[in-house]
PDB file of N, CA and C in Angstrom:
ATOM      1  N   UNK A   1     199.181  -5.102 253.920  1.00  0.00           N
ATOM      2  CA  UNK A   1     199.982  -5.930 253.052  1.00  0.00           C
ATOM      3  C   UNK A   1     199.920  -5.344 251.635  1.00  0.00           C
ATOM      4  N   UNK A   2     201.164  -5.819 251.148  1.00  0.00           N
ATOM      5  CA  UNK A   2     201.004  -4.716 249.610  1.00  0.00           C
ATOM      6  C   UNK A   2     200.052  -5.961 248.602  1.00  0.00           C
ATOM      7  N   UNK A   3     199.611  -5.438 247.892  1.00  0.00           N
ATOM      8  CA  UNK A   3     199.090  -6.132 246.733  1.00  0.00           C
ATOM      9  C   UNK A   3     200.041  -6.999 245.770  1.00  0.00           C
ATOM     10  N   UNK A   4     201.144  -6.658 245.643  1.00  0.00           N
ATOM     11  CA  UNK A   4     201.648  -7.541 244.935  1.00  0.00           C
ATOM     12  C   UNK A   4     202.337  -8.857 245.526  1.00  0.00           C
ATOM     13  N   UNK A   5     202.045  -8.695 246.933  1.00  0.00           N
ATOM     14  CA  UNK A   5     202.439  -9.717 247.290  1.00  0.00           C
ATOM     15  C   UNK A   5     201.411 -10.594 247.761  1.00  0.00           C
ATOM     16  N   UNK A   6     199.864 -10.061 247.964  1.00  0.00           N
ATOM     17  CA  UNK A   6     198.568 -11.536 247.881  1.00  0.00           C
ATOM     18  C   UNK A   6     198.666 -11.631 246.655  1.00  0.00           C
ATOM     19  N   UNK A   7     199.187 -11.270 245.619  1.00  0.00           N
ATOM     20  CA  UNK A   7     198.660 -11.838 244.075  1.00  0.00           C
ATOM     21  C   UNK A   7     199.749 -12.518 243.259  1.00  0.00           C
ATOM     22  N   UNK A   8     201.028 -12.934 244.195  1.00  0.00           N
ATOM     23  CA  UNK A   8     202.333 -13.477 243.666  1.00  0.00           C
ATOM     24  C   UNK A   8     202.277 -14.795 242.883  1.00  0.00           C
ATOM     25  N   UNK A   9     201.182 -15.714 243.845  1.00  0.00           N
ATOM     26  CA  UNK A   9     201.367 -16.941 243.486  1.00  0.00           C
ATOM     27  C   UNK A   9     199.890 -17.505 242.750  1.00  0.00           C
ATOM     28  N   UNK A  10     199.167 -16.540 242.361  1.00  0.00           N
ATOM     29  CA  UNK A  10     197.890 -16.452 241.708  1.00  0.00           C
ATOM     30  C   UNK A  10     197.836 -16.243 240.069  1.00  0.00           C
ATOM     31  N   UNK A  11     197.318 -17.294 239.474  1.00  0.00           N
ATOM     32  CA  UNK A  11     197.299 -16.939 237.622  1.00  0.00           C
ATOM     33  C   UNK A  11     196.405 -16.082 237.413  1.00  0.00           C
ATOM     34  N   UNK A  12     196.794 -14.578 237.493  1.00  0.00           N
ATOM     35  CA  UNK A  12     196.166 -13.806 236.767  1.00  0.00           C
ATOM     36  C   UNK A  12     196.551 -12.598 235.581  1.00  0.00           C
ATOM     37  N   UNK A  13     195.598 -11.989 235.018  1.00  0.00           N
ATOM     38  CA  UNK A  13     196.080 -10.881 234.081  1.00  0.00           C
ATOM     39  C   UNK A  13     195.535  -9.224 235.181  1.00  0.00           C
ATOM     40  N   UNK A  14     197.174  -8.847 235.197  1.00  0.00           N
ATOM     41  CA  UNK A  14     196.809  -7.403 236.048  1.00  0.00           C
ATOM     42  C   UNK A  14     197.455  -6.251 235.041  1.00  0.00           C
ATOM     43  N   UNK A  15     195.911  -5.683 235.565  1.00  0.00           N
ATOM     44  CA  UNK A  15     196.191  -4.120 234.666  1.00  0.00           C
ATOM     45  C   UNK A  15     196.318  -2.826 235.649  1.00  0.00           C
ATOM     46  N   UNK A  16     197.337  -2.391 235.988  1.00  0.00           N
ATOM     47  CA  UNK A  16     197.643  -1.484 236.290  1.00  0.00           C
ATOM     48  C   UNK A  16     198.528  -1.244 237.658  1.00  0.00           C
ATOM     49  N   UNK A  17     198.673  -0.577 239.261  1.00  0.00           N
ATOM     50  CA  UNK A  17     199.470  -0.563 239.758  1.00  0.00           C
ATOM     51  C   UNK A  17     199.482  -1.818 240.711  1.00  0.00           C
ATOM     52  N   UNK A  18     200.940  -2.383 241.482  1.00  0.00           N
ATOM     53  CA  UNK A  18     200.129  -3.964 242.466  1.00  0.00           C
ATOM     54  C   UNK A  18     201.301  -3.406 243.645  1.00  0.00           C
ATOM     55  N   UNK A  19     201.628  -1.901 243.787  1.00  0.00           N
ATOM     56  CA  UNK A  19     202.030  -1.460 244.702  1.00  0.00           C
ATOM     57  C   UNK A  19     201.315  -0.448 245.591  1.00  0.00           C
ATOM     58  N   UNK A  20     200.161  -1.248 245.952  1.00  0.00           N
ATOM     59  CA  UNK A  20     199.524  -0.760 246.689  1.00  0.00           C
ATOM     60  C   UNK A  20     199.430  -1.502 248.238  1.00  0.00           C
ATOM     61  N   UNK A  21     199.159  -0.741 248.876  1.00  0.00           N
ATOM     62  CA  UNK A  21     198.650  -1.508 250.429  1.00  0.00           C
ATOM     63  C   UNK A  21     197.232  -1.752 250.477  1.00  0.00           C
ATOM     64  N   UNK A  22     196.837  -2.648 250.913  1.00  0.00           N
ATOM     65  CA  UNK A  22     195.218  -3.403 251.546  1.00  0.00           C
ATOM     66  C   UNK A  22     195.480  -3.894 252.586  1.00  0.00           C
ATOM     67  N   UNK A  23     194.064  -3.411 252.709  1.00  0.00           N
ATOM     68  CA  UNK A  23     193.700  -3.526 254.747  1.00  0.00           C
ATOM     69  C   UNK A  23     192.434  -4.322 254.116  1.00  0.00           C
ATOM     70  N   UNK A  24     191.354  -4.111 253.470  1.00  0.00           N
ATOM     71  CA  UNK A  24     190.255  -4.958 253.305  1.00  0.00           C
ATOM     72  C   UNK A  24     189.757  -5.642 252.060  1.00  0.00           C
ATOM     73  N   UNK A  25     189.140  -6.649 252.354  1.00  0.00           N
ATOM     74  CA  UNK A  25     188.416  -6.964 251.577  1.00  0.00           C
ATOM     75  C   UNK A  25     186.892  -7.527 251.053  1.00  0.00           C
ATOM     76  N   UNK A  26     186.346  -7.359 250.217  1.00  0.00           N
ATOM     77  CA  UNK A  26     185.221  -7.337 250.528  1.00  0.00           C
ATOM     78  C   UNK A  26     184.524  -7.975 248.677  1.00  0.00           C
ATOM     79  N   UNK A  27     183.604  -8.326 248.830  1.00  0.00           N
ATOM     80  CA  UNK A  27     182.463  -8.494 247.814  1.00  0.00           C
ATOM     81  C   UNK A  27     180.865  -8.126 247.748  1.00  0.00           C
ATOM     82  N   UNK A  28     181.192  -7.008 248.834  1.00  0.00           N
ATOM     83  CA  UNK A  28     179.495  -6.029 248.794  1.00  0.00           C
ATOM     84  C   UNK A  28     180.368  -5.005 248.259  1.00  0.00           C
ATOM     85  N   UNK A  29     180.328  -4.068 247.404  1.00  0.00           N
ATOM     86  CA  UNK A  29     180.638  -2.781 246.859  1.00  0.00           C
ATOM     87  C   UNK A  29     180.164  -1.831 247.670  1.00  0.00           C
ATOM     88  N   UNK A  30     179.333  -1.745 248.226  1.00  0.00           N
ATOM     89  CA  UNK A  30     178.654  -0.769 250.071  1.00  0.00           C
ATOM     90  C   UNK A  30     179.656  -0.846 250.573  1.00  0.00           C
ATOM     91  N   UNK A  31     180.481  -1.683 251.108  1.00  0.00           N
ATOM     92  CA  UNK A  31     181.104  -2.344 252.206  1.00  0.00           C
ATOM     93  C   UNK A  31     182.861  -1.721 251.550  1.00  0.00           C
ATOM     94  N   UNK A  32     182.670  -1.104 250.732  1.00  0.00           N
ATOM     95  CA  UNK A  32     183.904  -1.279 250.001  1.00  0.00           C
ATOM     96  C   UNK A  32     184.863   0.425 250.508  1.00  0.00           C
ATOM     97  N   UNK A  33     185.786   0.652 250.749  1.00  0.00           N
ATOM     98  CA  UNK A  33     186.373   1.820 251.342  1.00  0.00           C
ATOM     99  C   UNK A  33     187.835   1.842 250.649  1.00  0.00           C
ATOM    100  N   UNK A  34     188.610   2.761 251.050  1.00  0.00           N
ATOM    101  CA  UNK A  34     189.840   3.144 250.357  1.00  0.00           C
ATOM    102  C   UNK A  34     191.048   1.260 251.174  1.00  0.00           C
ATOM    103  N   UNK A  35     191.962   1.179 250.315  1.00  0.00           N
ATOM    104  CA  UNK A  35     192.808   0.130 250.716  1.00  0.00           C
ATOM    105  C   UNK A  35     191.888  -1.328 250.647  1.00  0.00           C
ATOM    106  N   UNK A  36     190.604  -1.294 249.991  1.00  0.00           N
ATOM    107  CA  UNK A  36     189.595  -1.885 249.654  1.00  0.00           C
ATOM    108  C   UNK A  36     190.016  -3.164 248.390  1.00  0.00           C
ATOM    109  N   UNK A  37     190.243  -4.283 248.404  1.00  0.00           N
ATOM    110  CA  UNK A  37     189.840  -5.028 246.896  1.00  0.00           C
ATOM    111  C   UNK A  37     188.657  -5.416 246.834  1.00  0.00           C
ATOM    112  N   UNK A  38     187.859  -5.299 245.644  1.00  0.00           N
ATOM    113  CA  UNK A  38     186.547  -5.299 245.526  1.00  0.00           C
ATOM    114  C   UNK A  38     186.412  -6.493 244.738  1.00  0.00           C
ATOM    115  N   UNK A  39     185.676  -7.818 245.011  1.00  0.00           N
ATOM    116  CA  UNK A  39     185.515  -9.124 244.051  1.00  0.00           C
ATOM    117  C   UNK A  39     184.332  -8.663 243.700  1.00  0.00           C
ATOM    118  N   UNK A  40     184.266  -9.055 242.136  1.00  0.00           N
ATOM    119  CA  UNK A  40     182.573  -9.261 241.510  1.00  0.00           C
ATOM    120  C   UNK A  40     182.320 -10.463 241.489  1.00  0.00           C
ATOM    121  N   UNK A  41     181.659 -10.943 242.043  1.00  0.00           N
ATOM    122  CA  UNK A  41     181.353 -12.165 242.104  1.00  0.00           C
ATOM    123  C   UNK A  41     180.041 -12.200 241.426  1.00  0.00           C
ATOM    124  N   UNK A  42     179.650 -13.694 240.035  1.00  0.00           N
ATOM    125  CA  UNK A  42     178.668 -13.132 240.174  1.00  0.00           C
ATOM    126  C   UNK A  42     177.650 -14.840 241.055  1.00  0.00           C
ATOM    127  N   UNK A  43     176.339 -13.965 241.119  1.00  0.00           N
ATOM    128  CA  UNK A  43     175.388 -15.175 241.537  1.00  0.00           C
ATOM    129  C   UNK A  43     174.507 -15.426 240.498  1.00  0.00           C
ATOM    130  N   UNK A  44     173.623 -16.174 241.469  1.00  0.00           N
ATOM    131  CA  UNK A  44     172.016 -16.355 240.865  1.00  0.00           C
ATOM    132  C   UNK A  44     171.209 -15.463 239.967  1.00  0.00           C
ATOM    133  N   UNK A  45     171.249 -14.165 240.637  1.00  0.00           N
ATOM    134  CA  UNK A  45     170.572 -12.685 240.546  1.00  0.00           C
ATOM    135  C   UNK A  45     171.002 -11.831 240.437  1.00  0.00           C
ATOM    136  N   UNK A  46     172.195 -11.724 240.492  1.00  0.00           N
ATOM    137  CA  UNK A  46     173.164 -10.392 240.019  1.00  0.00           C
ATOM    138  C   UNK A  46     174.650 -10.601 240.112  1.00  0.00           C
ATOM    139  N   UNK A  47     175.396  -9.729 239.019  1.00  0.00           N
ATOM    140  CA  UNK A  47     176.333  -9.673 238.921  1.00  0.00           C
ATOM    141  C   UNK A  47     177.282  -8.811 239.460  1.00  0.00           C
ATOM    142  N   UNK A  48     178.006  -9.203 239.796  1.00  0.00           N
ATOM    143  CA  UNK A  48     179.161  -8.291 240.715  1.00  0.00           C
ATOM    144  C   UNK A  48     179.631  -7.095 239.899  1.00  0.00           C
ATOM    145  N   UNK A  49     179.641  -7.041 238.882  1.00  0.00           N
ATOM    146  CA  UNK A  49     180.341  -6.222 237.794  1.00  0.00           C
ATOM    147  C   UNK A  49     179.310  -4.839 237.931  1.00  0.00           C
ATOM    148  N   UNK A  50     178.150  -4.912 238.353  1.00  0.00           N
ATOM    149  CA  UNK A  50     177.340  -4.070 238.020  1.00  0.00           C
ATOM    150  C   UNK A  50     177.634  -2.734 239.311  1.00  0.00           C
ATOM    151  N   UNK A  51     178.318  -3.251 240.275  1.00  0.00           N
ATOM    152  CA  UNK A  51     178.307  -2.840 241.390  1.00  0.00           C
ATOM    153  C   UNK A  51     180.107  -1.905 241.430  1.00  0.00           C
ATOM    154  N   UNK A  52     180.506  -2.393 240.168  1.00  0.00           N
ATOM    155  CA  UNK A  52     182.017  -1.688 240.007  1.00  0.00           C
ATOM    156  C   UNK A  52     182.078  -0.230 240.693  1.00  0.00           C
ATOM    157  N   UNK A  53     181.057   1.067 240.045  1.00  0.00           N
ATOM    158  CA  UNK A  53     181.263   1.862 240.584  1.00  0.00           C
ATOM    159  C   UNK A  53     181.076   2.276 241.515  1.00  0.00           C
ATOM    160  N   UNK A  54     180.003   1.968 242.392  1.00  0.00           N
ATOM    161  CA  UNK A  54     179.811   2.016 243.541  1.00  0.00           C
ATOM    162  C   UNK A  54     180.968   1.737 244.641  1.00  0.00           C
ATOM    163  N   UNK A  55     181.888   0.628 244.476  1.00  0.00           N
ATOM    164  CA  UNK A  55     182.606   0.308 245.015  1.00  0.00           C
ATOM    165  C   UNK A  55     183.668   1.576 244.788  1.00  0.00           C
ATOM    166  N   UNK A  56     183.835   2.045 243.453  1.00  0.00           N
ATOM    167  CA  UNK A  56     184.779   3.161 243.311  1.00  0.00           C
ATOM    168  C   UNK A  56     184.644   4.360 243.738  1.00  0.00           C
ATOM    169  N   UNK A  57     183.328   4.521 243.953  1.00  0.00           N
ATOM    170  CA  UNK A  57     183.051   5.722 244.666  1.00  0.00           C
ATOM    171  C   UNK A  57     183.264   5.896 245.861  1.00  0.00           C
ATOM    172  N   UNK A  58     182.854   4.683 246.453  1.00  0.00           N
ATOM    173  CA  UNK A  58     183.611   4.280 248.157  1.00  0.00           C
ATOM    174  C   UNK A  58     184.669   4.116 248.720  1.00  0.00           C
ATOM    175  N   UNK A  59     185.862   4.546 247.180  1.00  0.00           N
ATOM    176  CA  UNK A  59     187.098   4.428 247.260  1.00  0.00           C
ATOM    177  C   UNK A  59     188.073   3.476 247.625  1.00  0.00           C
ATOM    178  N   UNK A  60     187.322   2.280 246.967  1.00  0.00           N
ATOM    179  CA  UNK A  60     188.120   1.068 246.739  1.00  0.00           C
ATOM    180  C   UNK A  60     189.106   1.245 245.245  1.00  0.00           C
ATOM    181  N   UNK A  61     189.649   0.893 245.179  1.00  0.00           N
ATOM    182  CA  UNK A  61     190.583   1.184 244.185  1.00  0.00           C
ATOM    183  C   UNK A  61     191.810  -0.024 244.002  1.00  0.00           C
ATOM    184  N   UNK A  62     191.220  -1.423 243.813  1.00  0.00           N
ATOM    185  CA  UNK A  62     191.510  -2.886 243.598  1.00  0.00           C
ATOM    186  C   UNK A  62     190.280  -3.739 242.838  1.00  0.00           C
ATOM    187  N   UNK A  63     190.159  -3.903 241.808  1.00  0.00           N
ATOM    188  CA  UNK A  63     189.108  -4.810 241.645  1.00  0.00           C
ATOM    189  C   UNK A  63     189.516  -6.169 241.351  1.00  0.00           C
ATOM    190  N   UNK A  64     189.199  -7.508 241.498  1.00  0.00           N
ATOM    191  CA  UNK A  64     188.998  -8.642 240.758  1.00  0.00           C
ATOM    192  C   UNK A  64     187.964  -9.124 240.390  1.00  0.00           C
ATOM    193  N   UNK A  65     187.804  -9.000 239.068  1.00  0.00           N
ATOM    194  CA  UNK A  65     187.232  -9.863 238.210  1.00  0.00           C
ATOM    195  C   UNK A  65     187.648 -10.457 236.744  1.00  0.00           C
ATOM    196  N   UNK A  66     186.571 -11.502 236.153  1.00  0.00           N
ATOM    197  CA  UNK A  66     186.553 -12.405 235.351  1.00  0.00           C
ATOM    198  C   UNK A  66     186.918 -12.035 233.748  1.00  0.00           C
ATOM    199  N   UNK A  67     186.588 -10.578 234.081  1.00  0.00           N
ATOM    200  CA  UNK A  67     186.524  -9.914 232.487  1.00  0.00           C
ATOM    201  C   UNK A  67     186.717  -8.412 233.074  1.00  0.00           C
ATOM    202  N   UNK A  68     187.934  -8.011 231.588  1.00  0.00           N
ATOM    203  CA  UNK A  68     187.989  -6.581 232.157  1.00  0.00           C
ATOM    204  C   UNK A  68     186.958  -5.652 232.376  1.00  0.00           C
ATOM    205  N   UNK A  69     187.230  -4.404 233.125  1.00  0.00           N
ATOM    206  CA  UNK A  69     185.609  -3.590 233.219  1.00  0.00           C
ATOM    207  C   UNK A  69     186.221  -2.064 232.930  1.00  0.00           C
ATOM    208  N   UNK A  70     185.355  -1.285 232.870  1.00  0.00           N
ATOM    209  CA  UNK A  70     185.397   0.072 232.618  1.00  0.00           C
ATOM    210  C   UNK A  70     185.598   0.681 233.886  1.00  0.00           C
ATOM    211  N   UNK A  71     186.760   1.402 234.708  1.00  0.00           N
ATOM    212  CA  UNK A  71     187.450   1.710 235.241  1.00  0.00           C
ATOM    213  C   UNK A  71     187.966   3.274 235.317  1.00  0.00           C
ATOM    214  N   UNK A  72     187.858   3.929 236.601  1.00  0.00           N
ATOM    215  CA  UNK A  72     188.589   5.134 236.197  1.00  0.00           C
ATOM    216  C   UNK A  72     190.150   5.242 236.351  1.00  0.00           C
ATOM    217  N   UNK A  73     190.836   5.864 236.289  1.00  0.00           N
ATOM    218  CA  UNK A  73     192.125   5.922 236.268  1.00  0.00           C
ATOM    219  C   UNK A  73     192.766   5.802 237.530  1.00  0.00           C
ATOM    220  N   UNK A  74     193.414   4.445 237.676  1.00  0.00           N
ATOM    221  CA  UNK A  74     194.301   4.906 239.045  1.00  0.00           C
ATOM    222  C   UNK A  74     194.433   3.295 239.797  1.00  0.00           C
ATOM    223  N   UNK A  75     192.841   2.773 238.768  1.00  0.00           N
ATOM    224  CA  UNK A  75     191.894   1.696 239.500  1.00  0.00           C
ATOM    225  C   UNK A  75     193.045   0.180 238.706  1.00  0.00           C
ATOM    226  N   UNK A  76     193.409  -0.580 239.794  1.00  0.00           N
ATOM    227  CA  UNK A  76     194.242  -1.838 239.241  1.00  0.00           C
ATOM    228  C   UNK A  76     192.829  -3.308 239.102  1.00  0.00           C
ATOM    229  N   UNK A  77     193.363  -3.710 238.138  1.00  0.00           N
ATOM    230  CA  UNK A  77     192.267  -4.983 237.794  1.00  0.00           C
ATOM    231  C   UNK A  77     193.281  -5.909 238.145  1.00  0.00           C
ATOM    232  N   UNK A  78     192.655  -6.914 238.827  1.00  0.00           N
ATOM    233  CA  UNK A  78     192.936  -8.407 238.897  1.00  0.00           C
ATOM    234  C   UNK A  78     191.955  -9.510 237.937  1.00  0.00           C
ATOM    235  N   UNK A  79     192.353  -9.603 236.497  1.00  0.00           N
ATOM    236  CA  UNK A  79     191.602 -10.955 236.378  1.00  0.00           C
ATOM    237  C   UNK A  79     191.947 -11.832 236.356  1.00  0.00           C
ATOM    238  N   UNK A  80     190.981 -13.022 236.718  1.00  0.00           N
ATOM    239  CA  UNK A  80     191.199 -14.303 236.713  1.00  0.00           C
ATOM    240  C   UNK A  80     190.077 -14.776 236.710  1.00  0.00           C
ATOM    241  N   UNK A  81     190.536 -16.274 235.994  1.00  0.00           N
ATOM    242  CA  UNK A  81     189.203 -17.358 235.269  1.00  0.00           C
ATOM    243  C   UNK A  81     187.958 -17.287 236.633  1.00  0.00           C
ATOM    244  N   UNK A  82     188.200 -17.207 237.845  1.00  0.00           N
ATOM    245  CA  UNK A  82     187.027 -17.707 238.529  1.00  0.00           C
ATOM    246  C   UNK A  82     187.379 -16.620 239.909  1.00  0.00           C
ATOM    247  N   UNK A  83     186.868 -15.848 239.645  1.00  0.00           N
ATOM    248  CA  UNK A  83     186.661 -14.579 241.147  1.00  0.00           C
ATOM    249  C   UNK A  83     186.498 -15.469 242.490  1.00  0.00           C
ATOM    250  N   UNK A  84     185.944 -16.404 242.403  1.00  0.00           N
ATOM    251  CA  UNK A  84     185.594 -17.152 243.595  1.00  0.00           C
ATOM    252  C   UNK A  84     186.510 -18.058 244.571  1.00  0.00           C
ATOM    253  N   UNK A  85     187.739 -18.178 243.577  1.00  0.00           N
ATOM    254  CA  UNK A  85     188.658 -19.285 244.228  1.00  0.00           C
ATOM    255  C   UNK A  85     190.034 -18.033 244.768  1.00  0.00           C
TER     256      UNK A  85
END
């Protein structure tokens, strides 16, 4: 499914391409692979944000989160007020 069409009816601020295709999704950054959106979620004990590159290295290349992040080129942000909903 392309990206711009799970994120049609969602209030968010997107930075960069939403013509992409996704096959997965995920909120372990391990777990994270190409056609990948990656949520930072954070918890108790850690923050999802910390795990950005990892996920990029695994060639996810979708993120959502709460606050923009430092990103390499290519990489589309989804934010919105609450990663969780």
């Amino acid at each position: 499914m392309k990206l711009a069409k799970i994120i049609e009816n969602i209030d968010c601020k997107v930075i960069g391409n939403t013509n992409k295709k996704v096959e997965h999704l995920t909120h372990m950054a391990q777990e994270a692979k190409p056609r990948s959106i990656y949520f930072c979620l954070s918890g108790k004990f850690a923050n999802g944000m910390q795990w950005v590159q990892t996920a990029l290295e695994n060639g996810c290349d979708v993120v959502v989160c709460e606050q923009s992040c430092t990103t390499k080129r290519g990489v589309t942000q989804i934010i919105v007020p609450d990663a969780r909903k």
